[in-house]
C-alpha atoms as a PDB file:
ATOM      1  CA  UNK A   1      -4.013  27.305  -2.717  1.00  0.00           C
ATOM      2  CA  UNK A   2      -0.959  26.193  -0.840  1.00  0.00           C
ATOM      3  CA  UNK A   3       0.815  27.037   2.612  1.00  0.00           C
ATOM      4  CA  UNK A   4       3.732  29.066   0.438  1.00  0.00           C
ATOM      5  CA  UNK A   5       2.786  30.971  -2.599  1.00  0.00           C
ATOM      6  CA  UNK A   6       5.915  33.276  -3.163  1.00  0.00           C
ATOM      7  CA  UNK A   7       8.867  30.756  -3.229  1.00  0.00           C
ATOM      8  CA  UNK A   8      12.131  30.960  -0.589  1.00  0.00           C
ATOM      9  CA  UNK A   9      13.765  34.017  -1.975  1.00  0.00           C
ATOM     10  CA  UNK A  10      12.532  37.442   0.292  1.00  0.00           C
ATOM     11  CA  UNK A  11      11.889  40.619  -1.497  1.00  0.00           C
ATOM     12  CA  UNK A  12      15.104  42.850  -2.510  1.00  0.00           C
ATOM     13  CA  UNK A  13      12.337  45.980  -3.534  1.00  0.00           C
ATOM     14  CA  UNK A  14       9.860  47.797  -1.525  1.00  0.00           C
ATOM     15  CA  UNK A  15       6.284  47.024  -2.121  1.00  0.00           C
ATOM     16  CA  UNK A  16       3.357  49.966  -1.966  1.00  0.00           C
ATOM     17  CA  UNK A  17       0.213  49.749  -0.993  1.00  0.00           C
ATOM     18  CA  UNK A  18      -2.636  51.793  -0.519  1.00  0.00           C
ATOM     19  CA  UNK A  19      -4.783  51.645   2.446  1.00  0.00           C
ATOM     20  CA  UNK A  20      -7.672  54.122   2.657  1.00  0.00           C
ATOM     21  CA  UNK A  21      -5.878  57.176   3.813  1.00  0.00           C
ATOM     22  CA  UNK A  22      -2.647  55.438   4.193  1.00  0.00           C
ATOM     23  CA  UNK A  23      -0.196  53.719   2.213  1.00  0.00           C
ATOM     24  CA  UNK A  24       2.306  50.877   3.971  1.00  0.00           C
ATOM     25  CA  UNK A  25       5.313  50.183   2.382  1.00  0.00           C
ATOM     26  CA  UNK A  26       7.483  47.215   2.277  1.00  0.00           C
ATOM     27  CA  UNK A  27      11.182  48.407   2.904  1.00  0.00           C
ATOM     28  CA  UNK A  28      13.175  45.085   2.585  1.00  0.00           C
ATOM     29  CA  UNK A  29      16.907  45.756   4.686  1.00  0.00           C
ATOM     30  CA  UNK A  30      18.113  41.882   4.098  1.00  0.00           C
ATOM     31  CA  UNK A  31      17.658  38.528   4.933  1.00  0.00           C
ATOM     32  CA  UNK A  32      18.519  35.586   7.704  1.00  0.00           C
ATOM     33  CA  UNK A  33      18.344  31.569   7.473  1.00  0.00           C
ATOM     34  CA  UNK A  34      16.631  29.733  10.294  1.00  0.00           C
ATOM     35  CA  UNK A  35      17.192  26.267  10.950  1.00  0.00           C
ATOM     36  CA  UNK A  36      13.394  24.908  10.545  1.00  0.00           C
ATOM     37  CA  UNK A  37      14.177  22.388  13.521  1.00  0.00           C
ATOM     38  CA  UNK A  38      16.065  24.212  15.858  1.00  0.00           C
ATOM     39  CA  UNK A  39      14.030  27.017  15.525  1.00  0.00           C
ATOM     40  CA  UNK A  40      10.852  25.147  16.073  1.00  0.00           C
ATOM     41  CA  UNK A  41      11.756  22.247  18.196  1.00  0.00           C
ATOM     42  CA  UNK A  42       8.517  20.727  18.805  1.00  0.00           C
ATOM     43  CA  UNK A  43       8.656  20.533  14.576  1.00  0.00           C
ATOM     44  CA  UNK A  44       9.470  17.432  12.855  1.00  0.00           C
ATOM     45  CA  UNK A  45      11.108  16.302  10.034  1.00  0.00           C
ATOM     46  CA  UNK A  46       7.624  15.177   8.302  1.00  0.00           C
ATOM     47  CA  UNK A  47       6.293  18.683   9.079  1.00  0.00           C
ATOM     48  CA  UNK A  48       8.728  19.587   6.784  1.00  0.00           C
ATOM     49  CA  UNK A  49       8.026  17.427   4.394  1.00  0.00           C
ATOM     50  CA  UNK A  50       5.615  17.613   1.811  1.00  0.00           C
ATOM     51  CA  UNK A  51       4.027  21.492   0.953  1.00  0.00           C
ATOM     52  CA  UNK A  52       5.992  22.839   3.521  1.00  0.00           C
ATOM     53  CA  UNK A  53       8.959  21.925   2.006  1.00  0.00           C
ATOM     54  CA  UNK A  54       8.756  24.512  -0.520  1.00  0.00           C
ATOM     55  CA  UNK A  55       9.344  26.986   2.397  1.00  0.00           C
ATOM     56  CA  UNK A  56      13.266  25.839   2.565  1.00  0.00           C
ATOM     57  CA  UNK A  57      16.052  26.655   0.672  1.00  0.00           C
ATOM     58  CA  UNK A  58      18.549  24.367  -1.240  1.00  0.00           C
ATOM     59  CA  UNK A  59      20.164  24.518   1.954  1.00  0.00           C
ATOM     60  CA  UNK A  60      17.303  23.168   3.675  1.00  0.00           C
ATOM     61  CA  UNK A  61      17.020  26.509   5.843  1.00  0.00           C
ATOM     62  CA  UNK A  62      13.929  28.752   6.485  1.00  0.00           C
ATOM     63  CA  UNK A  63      14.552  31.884   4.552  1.00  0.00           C
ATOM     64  CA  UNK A  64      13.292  34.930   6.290  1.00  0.00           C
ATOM     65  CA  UNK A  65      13.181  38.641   5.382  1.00  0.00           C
ATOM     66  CA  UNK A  66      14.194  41.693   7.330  1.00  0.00           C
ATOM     67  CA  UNK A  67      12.704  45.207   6.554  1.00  0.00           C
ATOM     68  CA  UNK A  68      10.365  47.567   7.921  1.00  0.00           C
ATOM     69  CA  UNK A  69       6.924  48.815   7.223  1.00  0.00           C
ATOM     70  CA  UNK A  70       6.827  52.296   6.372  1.00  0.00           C
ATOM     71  CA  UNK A  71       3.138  53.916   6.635  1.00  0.00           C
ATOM     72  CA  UNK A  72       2.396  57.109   5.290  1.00  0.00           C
ATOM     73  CA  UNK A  73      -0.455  59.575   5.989  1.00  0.00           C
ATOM     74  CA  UNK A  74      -0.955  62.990   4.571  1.00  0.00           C
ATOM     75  CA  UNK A  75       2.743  64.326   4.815  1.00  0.00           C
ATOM     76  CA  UNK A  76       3.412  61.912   7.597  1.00  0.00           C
ATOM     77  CA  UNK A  77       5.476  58.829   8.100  1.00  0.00           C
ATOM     78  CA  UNK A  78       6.637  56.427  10.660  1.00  0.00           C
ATOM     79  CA  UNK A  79       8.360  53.149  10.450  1.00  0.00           C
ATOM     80  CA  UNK A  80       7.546  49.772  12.335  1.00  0.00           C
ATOM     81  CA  UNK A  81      10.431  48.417  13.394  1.00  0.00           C
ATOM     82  CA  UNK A  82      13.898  49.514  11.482  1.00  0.00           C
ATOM     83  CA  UNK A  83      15.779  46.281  10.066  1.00  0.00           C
ATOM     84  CA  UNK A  84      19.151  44.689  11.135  1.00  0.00           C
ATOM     85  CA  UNK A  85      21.455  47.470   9.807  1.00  0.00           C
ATOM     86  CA  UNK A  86      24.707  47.503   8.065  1.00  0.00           C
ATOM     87  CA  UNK A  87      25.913  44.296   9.464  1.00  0.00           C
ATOM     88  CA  UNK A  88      26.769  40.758   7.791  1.00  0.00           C
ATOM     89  CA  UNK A  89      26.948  37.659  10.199  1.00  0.00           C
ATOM     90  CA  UNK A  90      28.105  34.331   8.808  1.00  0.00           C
ATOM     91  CA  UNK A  91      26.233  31.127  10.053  1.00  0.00           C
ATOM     92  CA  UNK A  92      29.148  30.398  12.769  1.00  0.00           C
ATOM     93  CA  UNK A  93      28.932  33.612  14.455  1.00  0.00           C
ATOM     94  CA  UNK A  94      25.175  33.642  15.210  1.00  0.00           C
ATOM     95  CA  UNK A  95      22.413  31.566  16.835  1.00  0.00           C
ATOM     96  CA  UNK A  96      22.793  27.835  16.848  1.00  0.00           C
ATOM     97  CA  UNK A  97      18.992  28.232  15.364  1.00  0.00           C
ATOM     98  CA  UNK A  98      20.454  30.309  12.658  1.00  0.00           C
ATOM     99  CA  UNK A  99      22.392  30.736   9.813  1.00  0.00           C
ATOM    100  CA  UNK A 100      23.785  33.744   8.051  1.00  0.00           C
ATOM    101  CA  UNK A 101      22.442  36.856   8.615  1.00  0.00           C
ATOM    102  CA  UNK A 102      22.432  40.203   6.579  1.00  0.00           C
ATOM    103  CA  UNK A 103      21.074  43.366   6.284  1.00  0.00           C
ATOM    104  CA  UNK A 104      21.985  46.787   4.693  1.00  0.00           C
ATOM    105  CA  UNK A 105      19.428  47.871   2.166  1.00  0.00           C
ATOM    106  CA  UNK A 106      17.008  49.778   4.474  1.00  0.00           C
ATOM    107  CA  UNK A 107      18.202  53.107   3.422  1.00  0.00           C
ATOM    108  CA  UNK A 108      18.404  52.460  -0.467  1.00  0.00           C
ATOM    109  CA  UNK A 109      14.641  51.406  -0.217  1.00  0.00           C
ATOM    110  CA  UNK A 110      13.983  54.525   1.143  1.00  0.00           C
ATOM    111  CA  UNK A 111      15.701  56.566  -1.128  1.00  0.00           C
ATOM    112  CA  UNK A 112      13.539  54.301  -4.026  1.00  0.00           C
ATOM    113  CA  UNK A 113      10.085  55.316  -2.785  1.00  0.00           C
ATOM    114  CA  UNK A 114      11.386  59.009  -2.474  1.00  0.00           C
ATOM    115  CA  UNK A 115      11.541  59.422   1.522  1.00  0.00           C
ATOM    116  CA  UNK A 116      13.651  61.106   3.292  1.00  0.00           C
ATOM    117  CA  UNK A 117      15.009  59.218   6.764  1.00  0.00           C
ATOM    118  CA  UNK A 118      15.244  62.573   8.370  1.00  0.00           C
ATOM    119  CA  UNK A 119      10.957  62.339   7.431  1.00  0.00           C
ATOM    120  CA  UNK A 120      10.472  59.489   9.597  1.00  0.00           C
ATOM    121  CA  UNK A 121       8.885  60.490  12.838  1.00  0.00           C
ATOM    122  CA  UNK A 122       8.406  57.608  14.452  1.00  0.00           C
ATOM    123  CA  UNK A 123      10.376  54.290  14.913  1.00  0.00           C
ATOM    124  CA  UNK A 124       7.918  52.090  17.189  1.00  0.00           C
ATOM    125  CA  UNK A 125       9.351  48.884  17.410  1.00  0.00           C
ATOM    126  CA  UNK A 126       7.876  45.232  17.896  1.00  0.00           C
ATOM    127  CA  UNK A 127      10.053  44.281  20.190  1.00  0.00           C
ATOM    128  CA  UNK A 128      14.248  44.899  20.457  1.00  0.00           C
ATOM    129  CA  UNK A 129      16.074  42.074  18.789  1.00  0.00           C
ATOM    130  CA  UNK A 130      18.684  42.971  16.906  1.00  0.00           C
ATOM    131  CA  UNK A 131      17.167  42.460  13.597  1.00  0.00           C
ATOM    132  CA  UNK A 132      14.519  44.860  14.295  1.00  0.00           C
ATOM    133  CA  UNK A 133      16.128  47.866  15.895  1.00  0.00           C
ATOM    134  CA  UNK A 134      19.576  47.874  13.594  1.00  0.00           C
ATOM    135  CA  UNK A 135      19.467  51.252  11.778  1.00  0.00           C
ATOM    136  CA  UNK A 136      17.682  52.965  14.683  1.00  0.00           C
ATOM    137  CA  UNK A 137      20.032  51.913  17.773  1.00  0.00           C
ATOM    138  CA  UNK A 138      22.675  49.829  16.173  1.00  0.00           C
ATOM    139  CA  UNK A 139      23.885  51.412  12.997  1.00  0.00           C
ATOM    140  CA  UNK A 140      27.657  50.250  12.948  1.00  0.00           C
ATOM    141  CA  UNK A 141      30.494  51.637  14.291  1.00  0.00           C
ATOM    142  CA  UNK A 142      31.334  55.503  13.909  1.00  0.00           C
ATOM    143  CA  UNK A 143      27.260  55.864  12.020  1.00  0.00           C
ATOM    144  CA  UNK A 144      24.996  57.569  13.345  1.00  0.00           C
ATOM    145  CA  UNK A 145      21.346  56.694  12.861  1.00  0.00           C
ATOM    146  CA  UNK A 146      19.785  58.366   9.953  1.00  0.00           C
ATOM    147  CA  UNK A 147      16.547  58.927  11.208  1.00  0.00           C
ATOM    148  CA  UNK A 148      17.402  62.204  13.002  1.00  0.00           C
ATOM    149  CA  UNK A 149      14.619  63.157  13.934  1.00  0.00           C
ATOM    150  CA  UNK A 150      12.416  60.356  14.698  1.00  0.00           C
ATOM    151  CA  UNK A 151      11.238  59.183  18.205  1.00  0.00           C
ATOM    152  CA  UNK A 152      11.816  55.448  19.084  1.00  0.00           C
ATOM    153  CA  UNK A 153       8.629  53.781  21.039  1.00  0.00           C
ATOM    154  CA  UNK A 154       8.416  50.292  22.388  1.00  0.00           C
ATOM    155  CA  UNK A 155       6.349  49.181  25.326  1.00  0.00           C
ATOM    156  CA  UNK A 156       7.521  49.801  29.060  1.00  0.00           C
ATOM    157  CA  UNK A 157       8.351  45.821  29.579  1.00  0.00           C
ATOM    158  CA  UNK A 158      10.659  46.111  26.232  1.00  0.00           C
ATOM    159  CA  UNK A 159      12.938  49.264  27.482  1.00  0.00           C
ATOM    160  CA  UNK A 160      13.087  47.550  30.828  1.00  0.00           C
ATOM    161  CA  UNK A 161      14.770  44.060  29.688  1.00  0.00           C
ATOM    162  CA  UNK A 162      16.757  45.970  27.369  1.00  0.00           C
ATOM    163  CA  UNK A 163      20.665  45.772  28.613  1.00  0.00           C
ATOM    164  CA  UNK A 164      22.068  48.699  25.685  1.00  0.00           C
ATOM    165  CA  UNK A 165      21.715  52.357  26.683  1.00  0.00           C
ATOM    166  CA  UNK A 166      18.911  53.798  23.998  1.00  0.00           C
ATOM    167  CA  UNK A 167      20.272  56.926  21.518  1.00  0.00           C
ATOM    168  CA  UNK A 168      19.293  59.452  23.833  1.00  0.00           C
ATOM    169  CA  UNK A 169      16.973  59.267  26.028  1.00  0.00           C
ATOM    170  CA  UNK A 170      14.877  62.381  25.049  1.00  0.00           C
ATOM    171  CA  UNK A 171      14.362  60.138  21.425  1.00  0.00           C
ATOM    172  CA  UNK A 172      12.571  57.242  23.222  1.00  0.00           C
ATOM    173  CA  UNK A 173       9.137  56.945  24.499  1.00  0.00           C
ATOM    174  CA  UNK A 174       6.832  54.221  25.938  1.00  0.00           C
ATOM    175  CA  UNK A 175       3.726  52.633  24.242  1.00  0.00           C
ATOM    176  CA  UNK A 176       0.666  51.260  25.822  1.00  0.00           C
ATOM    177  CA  UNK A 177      -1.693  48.770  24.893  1.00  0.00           C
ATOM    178  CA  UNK A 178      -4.589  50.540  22.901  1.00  0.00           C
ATOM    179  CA  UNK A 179      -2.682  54.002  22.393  1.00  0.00           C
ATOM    180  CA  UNK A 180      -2.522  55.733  19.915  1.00  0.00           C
ATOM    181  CA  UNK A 181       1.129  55.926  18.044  1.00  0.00           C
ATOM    182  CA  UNK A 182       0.729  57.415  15.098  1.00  0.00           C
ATOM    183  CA  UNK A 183      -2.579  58.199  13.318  1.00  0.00           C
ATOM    184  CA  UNK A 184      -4.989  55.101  12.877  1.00  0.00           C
ATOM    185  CA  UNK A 185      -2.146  53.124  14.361  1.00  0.00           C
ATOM    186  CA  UNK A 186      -2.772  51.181  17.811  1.00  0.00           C
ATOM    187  CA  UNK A 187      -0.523  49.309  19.941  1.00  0.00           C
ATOM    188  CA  UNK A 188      -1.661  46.178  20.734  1.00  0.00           C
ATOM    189  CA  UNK A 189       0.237  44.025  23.531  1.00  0.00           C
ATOM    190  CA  UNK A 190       1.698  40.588  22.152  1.00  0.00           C
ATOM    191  CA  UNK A 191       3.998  39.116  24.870  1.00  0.00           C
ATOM    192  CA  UNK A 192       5.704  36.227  24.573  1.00  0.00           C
ATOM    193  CA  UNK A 193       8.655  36.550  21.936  1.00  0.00           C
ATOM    194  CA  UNK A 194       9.922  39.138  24.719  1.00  0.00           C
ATOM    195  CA  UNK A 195       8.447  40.531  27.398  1.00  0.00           C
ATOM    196  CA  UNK A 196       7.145  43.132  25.908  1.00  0.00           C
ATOM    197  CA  UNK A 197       6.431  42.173  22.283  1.00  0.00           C
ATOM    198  CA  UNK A 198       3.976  44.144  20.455  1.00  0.00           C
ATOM    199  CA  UNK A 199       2.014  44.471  17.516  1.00  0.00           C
ATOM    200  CA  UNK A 200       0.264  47.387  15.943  1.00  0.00           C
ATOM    201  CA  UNK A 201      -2.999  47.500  14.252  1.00  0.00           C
ATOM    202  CA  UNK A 202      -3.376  50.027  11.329  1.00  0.00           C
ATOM    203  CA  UNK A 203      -7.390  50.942  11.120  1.00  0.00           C
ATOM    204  CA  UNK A 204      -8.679  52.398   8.189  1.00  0.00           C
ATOM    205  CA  UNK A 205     -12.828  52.138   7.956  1.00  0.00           C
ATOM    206  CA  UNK A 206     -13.981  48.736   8.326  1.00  0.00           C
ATOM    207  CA  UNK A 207     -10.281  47.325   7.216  1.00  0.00           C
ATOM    208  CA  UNK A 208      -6.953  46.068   9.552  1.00  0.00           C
ATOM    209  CA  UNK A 209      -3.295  46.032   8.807  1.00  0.00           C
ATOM    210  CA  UNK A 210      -1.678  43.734  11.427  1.00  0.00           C
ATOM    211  CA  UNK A 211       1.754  44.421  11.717  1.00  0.00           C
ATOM    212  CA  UNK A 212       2.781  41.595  14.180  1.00  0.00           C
ATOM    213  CA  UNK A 213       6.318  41.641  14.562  1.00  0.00           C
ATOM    214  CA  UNK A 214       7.861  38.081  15.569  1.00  0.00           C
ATOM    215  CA  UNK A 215       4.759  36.243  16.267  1.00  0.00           C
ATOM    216  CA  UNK A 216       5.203  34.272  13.690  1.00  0.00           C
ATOM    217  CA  UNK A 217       8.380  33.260  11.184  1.00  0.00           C
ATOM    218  CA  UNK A 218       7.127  31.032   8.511  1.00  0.00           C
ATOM    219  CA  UNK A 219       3.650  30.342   7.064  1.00  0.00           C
ATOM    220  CA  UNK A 220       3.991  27.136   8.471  1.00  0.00           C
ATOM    221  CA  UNK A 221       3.214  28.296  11.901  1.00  0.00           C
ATOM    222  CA  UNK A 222      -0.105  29.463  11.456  1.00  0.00           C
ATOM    223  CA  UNK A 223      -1.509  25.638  11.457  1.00  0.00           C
ATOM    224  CA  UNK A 224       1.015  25.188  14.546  1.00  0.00           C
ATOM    225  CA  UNK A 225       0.786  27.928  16.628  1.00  0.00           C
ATOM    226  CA  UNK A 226       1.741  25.879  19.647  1.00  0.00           C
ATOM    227  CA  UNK A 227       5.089  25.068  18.403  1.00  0.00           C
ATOM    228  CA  UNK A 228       7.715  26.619  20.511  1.00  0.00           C
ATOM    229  CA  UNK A 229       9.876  29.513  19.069  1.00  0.00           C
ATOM    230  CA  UNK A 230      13.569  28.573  20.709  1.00  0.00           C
ATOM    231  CA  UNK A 231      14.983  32.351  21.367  1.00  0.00           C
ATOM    232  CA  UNK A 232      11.146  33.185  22.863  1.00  0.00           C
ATOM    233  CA  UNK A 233      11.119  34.634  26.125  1.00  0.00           C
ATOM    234  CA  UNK A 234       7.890  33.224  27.907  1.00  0.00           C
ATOM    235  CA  UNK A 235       7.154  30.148  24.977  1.00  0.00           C
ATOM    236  CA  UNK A 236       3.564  29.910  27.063  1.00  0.00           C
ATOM    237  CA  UNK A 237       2.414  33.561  26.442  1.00  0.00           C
ATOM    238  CA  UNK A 238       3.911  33.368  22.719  1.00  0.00           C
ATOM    239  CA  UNK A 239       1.727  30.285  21.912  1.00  0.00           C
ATOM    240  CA  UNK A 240      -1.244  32.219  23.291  1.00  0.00           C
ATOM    241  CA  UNK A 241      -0.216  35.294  21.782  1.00  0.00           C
ATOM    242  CA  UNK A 242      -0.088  33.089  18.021  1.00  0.00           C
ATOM    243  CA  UNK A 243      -3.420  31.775  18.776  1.00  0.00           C
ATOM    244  CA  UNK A 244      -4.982  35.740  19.406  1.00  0.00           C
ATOM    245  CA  UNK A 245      -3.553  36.535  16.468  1.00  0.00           C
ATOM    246  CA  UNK A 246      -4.788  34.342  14.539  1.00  0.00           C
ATOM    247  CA  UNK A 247      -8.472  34.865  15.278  1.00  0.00           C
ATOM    248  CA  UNK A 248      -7.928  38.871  14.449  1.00  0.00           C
ATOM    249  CA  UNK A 249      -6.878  37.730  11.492  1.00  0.00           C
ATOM    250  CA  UNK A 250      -9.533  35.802  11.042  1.00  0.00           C
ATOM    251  CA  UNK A 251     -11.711  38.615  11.202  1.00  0.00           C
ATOM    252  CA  UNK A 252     -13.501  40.019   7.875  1.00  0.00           C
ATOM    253  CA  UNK A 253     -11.219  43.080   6.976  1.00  0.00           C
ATOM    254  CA  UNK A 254      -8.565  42.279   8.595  1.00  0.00           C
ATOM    255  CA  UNK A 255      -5.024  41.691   6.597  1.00  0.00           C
ATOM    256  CA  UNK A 256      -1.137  41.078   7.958  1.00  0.00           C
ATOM    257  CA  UNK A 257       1.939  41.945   7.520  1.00  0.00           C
ATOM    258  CA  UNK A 258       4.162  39.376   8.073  1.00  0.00           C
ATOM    259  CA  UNK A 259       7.850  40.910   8.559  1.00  0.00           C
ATOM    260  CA  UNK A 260      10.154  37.612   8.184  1.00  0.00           C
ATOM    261  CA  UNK A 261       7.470  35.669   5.393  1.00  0.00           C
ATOM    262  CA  UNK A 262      10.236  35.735   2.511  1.00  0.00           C
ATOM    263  CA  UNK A 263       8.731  38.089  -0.344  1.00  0.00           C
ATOM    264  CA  UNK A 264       4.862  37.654   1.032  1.00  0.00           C
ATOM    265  CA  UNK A 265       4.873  40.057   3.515  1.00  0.00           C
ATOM    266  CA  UNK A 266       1.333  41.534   2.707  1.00  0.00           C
ATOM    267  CA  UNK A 267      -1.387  39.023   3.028  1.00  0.00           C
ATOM    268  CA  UNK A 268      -4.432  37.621   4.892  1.00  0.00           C
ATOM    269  CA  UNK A 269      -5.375  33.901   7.031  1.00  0.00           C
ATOM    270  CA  UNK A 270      -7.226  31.730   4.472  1.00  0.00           C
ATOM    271  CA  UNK A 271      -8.029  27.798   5.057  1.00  0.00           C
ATOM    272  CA  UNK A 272      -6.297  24.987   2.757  1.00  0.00           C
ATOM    273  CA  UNK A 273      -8.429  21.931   3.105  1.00  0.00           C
ATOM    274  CA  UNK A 274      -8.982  22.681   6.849  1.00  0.00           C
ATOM    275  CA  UNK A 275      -5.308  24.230   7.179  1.00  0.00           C
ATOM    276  CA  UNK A 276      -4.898  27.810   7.746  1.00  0.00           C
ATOM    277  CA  UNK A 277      -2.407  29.567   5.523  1.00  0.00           C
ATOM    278  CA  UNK A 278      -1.083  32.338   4.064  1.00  0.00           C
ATOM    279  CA  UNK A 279      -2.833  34.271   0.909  1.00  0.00           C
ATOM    280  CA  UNK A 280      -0.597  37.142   0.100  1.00  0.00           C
ATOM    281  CA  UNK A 281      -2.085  40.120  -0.947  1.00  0.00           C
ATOM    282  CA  UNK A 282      -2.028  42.213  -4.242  1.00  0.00           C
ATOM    283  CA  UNK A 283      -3.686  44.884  -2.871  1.00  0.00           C
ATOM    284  CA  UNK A 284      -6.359  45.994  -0.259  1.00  0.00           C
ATOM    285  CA  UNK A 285      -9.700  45.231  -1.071  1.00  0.00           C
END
């Protein structure tokens, strides 16, 4: 086993799986390039050498996916987080950390695993960075969102910090640690990215679907969760958030899903030689 298993290239088709009374699916919206170094500037060029060097592109960039997890239950169906929309940024318009960024596909993955965006009943979002609220509060200009008639949840400390006016304020709610969102979905509080950063924990039995947002970026974190994120908020709190996360994870049961980790999304913490990394996940088990 290795730290990447799934190559640079993120997933252009949504992935199904079933958990228990659920299913969670994969709905990939596009893609964006992170400079490994300026992204993680307590990162080296040797820790980017060797396996981890498979994580980069030709380009030498850290090749991350944007999508949402749609999870389904009964005739039910929210979304975590919504992608980065129907935009197209090219490397010199964006983060010095960065380099292009894209998204668009969100709705077309939809349409391929048969749901309706006027089904979706809940958008609760991770945190609001662009790339995760695009097709819910920043469609483009002169679109409208197509999730009509969903409600948009984040946690208080995430509406508060955020500087846009929300798409009608009867659409958006608050989340608190430990509620209840959705059924068998939790919020769990996971400052540090933002303010208000949070994850959600889908429970099914003895089994957990970790959905955690921008916690992490790159399998190669999970060895280094004290290396500093650039764009995060309170870098303290985010290295202590990586290091809770990781011992959930570490839990029996217990699976991610890992929203920018290329096409391996799905998968659980396994140990390389004394090096936690990424196993990605066929199905539930």
């Amino acid at each position: 086993m290795t730290t990447v298993t799934r190559g640079t290239t993120p997933a252009t088709a949504p992935r199904t799986l079933r958990f228990g009374e659920h299913t969670v699916t994969w709905l990939p919206d596009g893609h964006v390039q992170l400079d490994p170094r300026r992204w993680l500037p307590d990162s080296t060029a040797a820790d980017w050498a060797g396996r981890n060097a498979a994580l980069l592109d030709p380009d030498g960039f850290l090749t991350a996916s944007i999508g949402a997890l749609l999870i389904r239950h009964g005739d039910r169906a929210m979304l975590v987080d919504a992608g980065f929309g129907p935009h197209a940024v090219p490397a010199e318009n964006t983060h010095p950390a960065l380099g292009a960024l894209v998204g668009g596909q969100l709705p077309a993955a939809l349409d391929a695993v048969g749901v309706d965006p006027a089904a979706i009943e809940l958008i609760a979002f991770s945190h609001l960075h662009d790339d995760h609220l695009g097709w819910a509060l920043r469609p483009g200009p002169g679109l409208a969102s197509p999730f009509v008639n969903a409600a948009f949840a984040a946690s208080a400390a995430e509406w508060s910090h955020w500087a846009r006016p929300a798409a009608g304020s009867s659409r958006t709610r608050t989340v608190g640690g430990g509620e209840e969102v959705f059924p068998g979905v939790t919020a769990w509080p996971t400052p540090g990215h933002t303010a208000g950063h949070t994850s959600y924990v889908l429970t099914s039995g003895e089994r957990r679907l970790i959905a955690f947002g921008d916690l992490f970026h790159t399998p190669a974190q999970l060895a280094r969760p004290d290396w500093r994120v650039v764009v995060d908020a309170h870098p303290e709190r985010g290295a202590e958030a990586r290091r809770a996360l990781l011992a959930e994870l570490a839990r029996p049961g217990t699976a991610g899903f890992a929203n920018h980790f290329s096409g391996a999304v799905f998968g659980r913490l396994a140990n390389h030689s004394g090096t936690p990394c990424w196993e990605p996940l066929e199905e539930f088990y």
